[in-house]
Protein backbone atom coordinates (compact mmCIF):
# COMPACT_ATOMS: atom_id res chain seq x y z
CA UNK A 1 22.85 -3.30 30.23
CA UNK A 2 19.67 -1.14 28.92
CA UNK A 3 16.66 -3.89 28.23
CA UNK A 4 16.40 -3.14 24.38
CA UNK A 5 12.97 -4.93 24.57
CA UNK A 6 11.81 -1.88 26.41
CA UNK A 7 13.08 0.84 23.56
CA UNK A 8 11.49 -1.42 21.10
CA UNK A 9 8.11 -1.44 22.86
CA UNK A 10 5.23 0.35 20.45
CA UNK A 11 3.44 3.43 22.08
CA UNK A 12 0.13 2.65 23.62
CA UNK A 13 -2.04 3.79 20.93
CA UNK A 14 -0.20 1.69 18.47
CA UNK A 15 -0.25 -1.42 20.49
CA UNK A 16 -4.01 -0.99 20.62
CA UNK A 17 -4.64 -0.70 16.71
CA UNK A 18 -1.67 -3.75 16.77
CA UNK A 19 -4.25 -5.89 18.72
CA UNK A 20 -7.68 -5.27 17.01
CA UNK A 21 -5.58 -5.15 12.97
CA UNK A 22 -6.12 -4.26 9.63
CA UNK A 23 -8.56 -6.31 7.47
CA UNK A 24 -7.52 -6.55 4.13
CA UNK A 25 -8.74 -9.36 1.35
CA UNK A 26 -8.17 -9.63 -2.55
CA UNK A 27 -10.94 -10.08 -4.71
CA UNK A 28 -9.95 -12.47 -7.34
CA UNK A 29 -13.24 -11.93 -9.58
CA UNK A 30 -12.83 -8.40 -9.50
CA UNK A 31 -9.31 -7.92 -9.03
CA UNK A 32 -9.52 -5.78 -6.41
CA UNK A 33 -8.80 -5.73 -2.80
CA UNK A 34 -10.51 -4.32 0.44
CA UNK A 35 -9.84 -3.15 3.46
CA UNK A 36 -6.21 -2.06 4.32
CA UNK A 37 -2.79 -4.19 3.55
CA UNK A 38 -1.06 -3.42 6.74
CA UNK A 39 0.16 -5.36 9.24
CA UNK A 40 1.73 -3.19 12.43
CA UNK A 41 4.60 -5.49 14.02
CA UNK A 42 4.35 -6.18 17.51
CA UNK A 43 7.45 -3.76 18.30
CA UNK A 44 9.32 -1.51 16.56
CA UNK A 45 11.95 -3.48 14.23
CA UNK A 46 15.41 -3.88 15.58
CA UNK A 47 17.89 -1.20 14.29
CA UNK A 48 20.33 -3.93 12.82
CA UNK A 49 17.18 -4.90 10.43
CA UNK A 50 16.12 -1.57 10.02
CA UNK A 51 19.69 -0.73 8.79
CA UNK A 52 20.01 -3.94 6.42
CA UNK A 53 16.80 -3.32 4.77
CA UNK A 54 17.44 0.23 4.45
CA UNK A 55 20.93 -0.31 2.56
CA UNK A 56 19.15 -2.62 0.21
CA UNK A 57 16.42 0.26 -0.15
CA UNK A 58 18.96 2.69 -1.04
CA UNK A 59 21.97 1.04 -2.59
CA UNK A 60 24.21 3.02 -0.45
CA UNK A 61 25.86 0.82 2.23
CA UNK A 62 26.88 4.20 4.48
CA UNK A 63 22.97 4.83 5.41
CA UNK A 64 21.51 2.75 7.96
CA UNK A 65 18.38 4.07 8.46
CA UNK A 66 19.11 5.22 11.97
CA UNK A 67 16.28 8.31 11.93
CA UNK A 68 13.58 5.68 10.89
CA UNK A 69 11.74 4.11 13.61
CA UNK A 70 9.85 1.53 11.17
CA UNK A 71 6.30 -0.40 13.32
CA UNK A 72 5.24 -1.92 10.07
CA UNK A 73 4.75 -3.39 6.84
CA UNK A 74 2.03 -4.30 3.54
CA UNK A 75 2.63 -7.16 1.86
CA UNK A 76 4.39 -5.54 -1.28
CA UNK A 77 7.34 -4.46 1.80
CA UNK A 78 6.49 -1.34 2.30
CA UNK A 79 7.74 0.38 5.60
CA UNK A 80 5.82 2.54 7.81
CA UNK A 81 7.25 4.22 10.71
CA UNK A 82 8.59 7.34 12.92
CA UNK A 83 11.15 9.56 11.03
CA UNK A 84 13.10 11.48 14.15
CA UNK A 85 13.69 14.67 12.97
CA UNK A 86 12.30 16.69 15.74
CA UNK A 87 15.32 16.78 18.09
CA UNK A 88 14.32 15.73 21.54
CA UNK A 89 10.66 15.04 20.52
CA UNK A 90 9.51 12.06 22.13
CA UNK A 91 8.60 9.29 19.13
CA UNK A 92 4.67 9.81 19.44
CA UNK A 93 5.08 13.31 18.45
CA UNK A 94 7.76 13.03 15.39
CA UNK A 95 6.15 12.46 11.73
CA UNK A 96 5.12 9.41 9.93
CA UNK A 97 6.36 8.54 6.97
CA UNK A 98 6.25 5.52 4.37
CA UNK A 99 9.07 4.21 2.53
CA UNK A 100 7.55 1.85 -0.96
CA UNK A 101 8.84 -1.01 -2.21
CA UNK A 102 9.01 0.42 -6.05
CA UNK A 103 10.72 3.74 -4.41
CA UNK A 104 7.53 6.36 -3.43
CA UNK A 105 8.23 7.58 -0.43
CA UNK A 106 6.04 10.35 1.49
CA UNK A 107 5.07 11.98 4.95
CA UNK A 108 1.70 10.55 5.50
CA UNK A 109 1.18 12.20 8.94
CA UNK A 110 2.66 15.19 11.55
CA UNK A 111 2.62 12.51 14.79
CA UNK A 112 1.13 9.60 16.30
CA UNK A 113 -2.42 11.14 16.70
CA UNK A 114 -3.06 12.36 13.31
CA UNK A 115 -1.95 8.53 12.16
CA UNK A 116 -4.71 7.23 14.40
CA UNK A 117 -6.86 9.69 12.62
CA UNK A 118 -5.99 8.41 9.24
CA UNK A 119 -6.79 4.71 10.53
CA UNK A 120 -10.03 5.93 12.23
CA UNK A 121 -10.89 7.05 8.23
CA UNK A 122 -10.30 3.44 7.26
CA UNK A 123 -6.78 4.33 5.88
CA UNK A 124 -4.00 2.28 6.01
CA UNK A 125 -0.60 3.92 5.04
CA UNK A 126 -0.50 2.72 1.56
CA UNK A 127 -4.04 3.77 0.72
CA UNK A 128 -3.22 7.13 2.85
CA UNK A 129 -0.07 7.58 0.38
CA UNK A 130 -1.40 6.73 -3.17
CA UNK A 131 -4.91 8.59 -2.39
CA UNK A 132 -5.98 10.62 1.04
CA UNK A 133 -8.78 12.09 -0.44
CA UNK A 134 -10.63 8.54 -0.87
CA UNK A 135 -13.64 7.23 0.16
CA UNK A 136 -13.02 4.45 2.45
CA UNK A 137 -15.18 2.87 5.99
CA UNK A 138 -14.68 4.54 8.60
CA UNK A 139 -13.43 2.36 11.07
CA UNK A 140 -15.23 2.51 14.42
CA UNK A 141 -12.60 1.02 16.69
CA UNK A 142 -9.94 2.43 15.08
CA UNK A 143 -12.07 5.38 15.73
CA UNK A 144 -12.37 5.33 19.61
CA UNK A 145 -9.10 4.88 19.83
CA UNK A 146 -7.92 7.96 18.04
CA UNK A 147 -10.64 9.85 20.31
CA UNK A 148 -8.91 8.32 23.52
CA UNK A 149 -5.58 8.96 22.16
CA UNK A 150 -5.68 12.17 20.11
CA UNK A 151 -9.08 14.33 21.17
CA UNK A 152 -10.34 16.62 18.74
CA UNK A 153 -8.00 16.33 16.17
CA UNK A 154 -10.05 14.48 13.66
CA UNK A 155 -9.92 15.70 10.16
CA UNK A 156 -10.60 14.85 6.41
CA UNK A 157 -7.67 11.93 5.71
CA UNK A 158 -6.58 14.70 2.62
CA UNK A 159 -6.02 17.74 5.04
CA UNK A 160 -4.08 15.09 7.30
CA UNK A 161 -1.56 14.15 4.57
CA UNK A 162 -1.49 17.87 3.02
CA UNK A 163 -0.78 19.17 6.35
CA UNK A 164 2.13 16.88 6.63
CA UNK A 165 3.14 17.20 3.77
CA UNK A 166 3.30 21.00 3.66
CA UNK A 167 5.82 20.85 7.39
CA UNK A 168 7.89 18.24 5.87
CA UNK A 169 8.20 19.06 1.75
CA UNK A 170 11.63 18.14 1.67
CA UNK A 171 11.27 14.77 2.73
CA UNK A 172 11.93 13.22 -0.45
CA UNK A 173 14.97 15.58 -1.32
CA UNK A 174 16.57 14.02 1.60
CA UNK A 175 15.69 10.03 0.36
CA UNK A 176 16.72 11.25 -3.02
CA UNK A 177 20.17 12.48 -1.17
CA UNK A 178 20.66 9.03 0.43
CA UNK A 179 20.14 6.80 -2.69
CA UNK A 180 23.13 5.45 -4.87
């Protein structure tokens, strides 16, 4: 029997920005929060939840999210993860996308590196999806990992998203196909 532990495992890069995590804190004078509401889980979720959560998602009890590889979550239960649609691409290289809990959906990035790019910007996925061109801190260790990982592929967090966005513009069509 396979060891599903080991197909669950996050890739490298991930388990790295997994270790050091997101800061994120509300503001309750201000009503405002900072940092980034993300919290990466320490494997890729098992297909049986993926598939639960992704009926509820979608009302339609014949999807079960199979082509999502989801690695984490905000606290309003939003999903971040791997959608395989490059056939025989290994995971790293297939596109990011995030799933809302109020039903936005969007690519956010091509692969794996320009993700770590995004988080080297001091984007998380939700602030990545709602506005890329933002002005957020940088985040230095987020940052050396994206070097180590993805080498001269930085970019503005905008042309990351746009670029993604432009491959994959049917994205949504195909959520919109899957929803009853």
């Amino acid at each position: 029997m396979a060891d599903i532990s080991a197909d669950l495992a996050l890739p490298t890069a991930l388990a790295e920005v997994a270790a050091i995590g997101f800061e994120w804190e509300w503001d309750e004078e201000t009503d405002e929060g900072r940092g980034c509401d993300f919290e990466l889980y320490e494997h890729f979720e098992k297909p049986d939840r993926t598939a639960w959560w992704f009926r509820l998602w979608t009302g339609n009890q014949e999807a079960d999210g199979s082509e999502f590889r989801f690695f984490g979550t905000t606290g309003a239960g939003d999903y971040t993860g791997f959608w395989l649609v490059r056939p025989g691409a290994p995971v790293t290289d297939q596109p990011v996308v995030h799933i809302g809990s109020e039903g936005e959906r969007g690519v956010l990035a091509r692969d794996l590196g320009d993700l770590l790019w995004l988080f080297a910007a001091g984007l998380g996925p939700a602030e990545a999806m709602d506005d890329p061109a933002s002005t957020a801190e940088p985040n230095d260790a987020f940052r050396v990992i994206a070097e180590r990982h993805a080498p001269g592929r930085a970019r503005p967090p905008a042309q990351i998203v746009n670029d993604a966005r432009t491959e994959f513009p049917h994205f949504s069509d195909l959520i919109d196909a899957m929803c009853r």
